[in-house]
C-alpha atoms as a PDB file:
ATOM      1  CA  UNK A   1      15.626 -84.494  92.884  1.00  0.00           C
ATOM      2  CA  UNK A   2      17.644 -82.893  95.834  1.00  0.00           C
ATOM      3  CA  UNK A   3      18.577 -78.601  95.624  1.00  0.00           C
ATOM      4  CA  UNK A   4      22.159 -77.864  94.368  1.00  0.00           C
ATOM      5  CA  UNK A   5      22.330 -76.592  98.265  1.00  0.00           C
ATOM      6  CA  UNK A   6      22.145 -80.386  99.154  1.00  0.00           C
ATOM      7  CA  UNK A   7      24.577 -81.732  97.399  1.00  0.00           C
ATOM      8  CA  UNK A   8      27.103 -78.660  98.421  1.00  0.00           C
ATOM      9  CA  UNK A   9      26.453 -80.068 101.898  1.00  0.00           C
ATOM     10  CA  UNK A  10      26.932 -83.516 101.248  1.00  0.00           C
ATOM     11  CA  UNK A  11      30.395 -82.628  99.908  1.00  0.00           C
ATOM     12  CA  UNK A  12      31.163 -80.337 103.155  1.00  0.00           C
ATOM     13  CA  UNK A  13      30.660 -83.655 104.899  1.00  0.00           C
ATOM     14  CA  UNK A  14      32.407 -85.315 102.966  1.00  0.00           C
ATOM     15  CA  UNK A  15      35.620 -82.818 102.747  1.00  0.00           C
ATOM     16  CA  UNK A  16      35.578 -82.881 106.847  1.00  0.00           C
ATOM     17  CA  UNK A  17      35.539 -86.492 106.907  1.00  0.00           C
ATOM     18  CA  UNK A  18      38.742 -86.480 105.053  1.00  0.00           C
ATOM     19  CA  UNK A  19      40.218 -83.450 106.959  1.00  0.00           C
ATOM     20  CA  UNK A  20      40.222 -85.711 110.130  1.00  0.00           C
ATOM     21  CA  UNK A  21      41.914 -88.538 108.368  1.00  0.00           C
ATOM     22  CA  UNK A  22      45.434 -88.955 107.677  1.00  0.00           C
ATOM     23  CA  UNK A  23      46.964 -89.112 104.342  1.00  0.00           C
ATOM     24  CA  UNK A  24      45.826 -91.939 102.330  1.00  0.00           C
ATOM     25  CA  UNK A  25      43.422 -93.817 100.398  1.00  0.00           C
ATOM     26  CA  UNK A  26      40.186 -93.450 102.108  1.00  0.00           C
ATOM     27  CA  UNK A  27      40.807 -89.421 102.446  1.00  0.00           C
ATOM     28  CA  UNK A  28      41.364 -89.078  98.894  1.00  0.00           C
ATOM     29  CA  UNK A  29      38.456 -91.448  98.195  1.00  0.00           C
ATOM     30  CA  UNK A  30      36.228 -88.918 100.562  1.00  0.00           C
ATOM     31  CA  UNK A  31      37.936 -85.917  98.624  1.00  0.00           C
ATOM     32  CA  UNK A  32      36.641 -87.699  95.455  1.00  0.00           C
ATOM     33  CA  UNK A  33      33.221 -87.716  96.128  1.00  0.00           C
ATOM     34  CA  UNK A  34      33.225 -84.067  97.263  1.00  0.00           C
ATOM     35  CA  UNK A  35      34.180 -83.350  94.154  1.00  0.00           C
ATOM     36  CA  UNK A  36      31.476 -85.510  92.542  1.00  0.00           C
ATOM     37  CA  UNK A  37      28.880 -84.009  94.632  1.00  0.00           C
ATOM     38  CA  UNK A  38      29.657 -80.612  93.656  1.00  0.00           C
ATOM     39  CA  UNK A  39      29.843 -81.551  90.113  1.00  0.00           C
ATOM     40  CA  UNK A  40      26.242 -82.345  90.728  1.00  0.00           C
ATOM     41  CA  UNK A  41      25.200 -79.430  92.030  1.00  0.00           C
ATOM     42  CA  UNK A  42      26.951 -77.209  89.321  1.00  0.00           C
ATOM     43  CA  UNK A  43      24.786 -79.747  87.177  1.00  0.00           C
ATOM     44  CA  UNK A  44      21.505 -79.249  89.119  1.00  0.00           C
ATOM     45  CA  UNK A  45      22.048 -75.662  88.705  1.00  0.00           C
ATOM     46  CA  UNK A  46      22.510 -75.155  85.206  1.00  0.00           C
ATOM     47  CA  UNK A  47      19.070 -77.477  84.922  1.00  0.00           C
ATOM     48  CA  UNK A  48      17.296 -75.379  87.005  1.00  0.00           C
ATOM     49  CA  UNK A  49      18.469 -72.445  85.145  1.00  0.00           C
ATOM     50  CA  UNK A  50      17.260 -73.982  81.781  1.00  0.00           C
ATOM     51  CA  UNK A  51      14.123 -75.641  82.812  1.00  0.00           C
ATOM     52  CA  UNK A  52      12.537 -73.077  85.843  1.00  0.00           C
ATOM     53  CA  UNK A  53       9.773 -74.788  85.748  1.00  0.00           C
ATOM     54  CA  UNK A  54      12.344 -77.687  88.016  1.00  0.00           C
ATOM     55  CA  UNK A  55      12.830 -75.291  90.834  1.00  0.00           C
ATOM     56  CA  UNK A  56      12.424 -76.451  93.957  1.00  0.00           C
ATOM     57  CA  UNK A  57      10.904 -74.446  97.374  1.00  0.00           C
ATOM     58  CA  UNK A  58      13.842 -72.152  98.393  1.00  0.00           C
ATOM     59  CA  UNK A  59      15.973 -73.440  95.420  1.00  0.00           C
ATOM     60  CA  UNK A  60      17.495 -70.198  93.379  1.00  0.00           C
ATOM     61  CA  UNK A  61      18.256 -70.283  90.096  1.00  0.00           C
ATOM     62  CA  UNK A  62      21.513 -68.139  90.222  1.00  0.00           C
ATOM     63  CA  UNK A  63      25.030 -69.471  90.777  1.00  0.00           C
ATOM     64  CA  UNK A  64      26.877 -70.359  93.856  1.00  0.00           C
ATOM     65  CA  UNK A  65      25.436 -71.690  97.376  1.00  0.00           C
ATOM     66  CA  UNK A  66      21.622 -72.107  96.914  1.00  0.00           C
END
């Protein structure tokens, strides 16, 4: 399973993607899956926070940018 710090950067990506593009389908498509992908990490990080044991290398357990 990928760190909560991951999946913040995939939506980044994601949100700049849809920065460049004009107003439209495909941006708010792009502006959908950030938002998916940090739902996951918010999810990943209230796992890791119950189950420790899950951490990953370099993975903290508090909230926010990992």
């Amino acid at each position: 399973m990928k760190k909560a710090s991951e999946y913040r950067q995939h939506a980044d990506e994601c949100r700049q993607l849809a920065n460049r593009m004009g107003v439209g389908e495909h941006r708010d498509q792009l502006l959908e899956m950030a938002a998916t992908w940090e739902a996951l990490a918010a999810d990943r990080e209230a796992l890791v926070t119950r189950h420790p044991e899950l951490t990953q290398d370099g993975e903290g357990t508090g909230k926010g940018k990992a």
